[in-house]
Every structure is written in structure tokens, then in C-alpha cells.
C-alpha atoms as a PDB file:
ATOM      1  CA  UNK A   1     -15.261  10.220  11.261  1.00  0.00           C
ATOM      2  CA  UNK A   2     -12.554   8.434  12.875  1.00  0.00           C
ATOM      3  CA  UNK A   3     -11.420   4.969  11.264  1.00  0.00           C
ATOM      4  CA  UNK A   4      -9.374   2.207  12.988  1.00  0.00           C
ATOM      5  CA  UNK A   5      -6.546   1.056   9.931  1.00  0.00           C
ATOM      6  CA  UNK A   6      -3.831  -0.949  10.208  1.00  0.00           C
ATOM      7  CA  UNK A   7      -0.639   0.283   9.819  1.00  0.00           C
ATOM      8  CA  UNK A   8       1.950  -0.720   7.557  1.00  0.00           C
ATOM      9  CA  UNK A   9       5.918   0.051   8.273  1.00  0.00           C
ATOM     10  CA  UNK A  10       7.051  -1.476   5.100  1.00  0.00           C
ATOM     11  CA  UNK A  11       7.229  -5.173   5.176  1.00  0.00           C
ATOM     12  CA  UNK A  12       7.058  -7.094   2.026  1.00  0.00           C
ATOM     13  CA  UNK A  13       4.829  -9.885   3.766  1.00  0.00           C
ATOM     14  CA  UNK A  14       2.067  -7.792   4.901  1.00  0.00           C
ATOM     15  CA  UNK A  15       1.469  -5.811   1.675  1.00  0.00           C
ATOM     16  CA  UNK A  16      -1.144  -7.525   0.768  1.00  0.00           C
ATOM     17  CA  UNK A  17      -3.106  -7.870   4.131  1.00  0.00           C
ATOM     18  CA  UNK A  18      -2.422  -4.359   4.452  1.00  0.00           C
ATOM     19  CA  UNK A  19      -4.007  -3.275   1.273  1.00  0.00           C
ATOM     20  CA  UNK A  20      -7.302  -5.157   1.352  1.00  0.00           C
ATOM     21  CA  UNK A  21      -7.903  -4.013   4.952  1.00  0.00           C
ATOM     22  CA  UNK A  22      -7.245  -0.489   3.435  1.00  0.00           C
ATOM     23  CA  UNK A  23      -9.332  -0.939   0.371  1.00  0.00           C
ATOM     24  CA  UNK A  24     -12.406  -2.464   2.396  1.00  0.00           C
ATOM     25  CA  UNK A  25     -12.411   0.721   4.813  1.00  0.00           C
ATOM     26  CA  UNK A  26     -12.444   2.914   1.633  1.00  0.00           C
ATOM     27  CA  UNK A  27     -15.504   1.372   0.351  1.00  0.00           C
ATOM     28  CA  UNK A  28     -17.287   0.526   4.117  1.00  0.00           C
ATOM     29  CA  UNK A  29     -16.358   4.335   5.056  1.00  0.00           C
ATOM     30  CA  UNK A  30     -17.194   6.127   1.532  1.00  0.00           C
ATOM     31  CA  UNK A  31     -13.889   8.074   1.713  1.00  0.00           C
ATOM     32  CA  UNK A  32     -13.706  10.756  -0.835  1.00  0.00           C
ATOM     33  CA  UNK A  33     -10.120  11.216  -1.993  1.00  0.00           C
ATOM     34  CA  UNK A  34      -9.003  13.425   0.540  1.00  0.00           C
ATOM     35  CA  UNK A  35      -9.874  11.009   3.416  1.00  0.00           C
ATOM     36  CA  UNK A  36      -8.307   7.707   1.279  1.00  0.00           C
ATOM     37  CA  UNK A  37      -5.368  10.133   1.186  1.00  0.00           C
ATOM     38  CA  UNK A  38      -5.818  11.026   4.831  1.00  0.00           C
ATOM     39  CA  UNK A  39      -6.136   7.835   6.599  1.00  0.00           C
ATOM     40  CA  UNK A  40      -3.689   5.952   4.453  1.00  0.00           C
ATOM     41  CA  UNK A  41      -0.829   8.823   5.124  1.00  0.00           C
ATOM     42  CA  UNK A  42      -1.341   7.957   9.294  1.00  0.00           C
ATOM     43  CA  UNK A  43      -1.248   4.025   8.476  1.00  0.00           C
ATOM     44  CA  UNK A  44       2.368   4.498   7.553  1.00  0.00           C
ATOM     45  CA  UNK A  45       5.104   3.892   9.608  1.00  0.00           C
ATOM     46  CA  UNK A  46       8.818   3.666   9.556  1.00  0.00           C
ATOM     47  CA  UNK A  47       9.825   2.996   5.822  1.00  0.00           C
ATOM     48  CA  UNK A  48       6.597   3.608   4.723  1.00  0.00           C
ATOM     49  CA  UNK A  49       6.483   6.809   6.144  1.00  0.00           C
ATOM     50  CA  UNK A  50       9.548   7.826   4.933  1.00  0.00           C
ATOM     51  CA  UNK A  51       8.480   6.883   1.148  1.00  0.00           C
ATOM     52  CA  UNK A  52       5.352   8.533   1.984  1.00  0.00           C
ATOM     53  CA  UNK A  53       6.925  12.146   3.052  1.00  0.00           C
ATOM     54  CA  UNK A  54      10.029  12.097   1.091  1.00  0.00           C
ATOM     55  CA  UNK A  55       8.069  10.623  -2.181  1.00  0.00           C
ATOM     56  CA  UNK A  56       4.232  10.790  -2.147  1.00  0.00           C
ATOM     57  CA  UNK A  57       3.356  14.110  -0.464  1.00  0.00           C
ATOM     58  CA  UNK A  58       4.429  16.186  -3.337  1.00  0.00           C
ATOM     59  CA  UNK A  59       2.282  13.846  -5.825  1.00  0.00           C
ATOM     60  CA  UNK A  60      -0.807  13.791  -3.882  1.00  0.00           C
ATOM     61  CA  UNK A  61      -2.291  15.772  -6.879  1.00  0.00           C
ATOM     62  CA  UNK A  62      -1.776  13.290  -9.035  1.00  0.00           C
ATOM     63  CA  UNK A  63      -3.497  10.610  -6.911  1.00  0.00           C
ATOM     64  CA  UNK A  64      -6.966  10.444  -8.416  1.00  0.00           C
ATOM     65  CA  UNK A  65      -8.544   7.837  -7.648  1.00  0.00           C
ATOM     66  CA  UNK A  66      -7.605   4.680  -5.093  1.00  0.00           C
ATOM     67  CA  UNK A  67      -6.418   2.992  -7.994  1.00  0.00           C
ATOM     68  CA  UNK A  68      -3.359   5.602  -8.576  1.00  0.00           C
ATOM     69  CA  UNK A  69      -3.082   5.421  -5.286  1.00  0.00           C
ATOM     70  CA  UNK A  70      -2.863   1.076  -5.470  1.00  0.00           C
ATOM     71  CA  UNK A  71      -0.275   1.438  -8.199  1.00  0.00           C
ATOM     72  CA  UNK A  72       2.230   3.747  -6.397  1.00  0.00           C
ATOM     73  CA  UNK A  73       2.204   1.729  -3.245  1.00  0.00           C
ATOM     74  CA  UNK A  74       2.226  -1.785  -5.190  1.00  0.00           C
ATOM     75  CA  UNK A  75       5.505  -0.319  -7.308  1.00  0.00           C
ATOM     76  CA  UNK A  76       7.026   0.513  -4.209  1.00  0.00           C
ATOM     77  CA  UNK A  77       6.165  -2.089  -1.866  1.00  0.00           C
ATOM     78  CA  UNK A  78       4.745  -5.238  -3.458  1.00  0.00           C
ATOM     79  CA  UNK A  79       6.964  -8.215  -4.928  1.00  0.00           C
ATOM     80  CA  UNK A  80       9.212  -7.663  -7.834  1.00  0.00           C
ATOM     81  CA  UNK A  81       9.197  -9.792 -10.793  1.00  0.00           C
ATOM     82  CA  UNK A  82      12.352 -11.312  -9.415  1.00  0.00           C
ATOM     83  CA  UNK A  83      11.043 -12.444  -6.169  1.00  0.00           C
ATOM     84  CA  UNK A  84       8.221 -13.750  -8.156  1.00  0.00           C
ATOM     85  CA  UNK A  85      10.885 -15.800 -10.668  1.00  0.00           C
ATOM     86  CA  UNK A  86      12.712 -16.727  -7.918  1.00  0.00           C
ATOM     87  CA  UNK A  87       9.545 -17.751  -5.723  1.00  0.00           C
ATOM     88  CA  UNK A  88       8.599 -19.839  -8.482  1.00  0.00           C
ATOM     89  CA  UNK A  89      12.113 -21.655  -8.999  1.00  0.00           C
ATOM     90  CA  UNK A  90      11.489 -22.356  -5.775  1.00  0.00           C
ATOM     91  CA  UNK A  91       9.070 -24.190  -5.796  1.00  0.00           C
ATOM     92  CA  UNK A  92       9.822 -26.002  -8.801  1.00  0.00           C
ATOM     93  CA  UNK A  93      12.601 -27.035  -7.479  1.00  0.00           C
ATOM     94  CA  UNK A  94      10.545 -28.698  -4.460  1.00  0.00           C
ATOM     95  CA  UNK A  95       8.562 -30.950  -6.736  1.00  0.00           C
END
């Protein structure tokens, strides 16, 4: 079973696109663990890669379930609560 993904190199803006895309071919494919874990180690790229073989691949184990998975990749890639407070000062201080 061969799946087309995206890939994701580490950008903050494409976390999110990234993720859904990922999430939808989980549940359109009915990947067991080891295929989630599969497919979303060859989406990675450049940073992401890195995090994934210097980081993840030793924790794989511990990755039960896509949400585990969601949380690790979220922690290391999604927006921190400062960009958030800052993102919101922001715009506050456009209106």
C-alpha cells in the first residue's frame, strides 16, 4: 500500500496543513501503528528529519496511538505560547 503524503521539513507555517493531510490519510488508509509510524517517518525532511532520527526513533515504543504521536510533533513543531501572546498583541495592537 503505497500512500502519497506531504512532506514537512520543519516550517512553523505549514504545521498545521501538514498534520490534517497526515491525519486524514491515517483514517482514509486504516494505518495500523506501524504504517502511521511508517509513512509519517518518510514525510520528514530537513529539520524534521533530524528531530525525527536524533529524537523520535528511539521512542517509537512509546508512540501508541496517533494521538502520542500528535503531541510529540505539536511540542516540537507547533506555535509556542509566546508566539501565540505575541500574535495576539499583535493584533490588538491593529484595532
Amino acid at each position: 500500500m503505497k500512500a502519497d503524503i506531504l512532506t514537512f521539513s520543519g516550517e512553523h507555517s505549514k504545521v498545521n496543513e501538514f498534520w490534517l493531510s497526515f491525519k486524514a490519510d491515517c483514517i482514509a488508509h486504516k494505518w495500523d501503528l506501524n504504517l502511521m509510524v511508517y509513512y509519517f517517518r518518510k514525510a520528514m525532511r530537513g529539520t524534521a528529519l533530524t528531530w525525527w532520527t536524533s529524537e523520535m526513533e528511539e521512542k517509537v515504543e512509546m508512540l501508541k496511538t496517533i494521538k502520542n504521536l500528535h503531541a510529540c510533533f505539536e511540542a516540537q513543531f507547533g506555535i509556542t505560547e509566546a508566539e501565540k501572546d505575541a500574535a495576539e498583541d499583535l493584533l490588538d495592537n491593529l484595532v
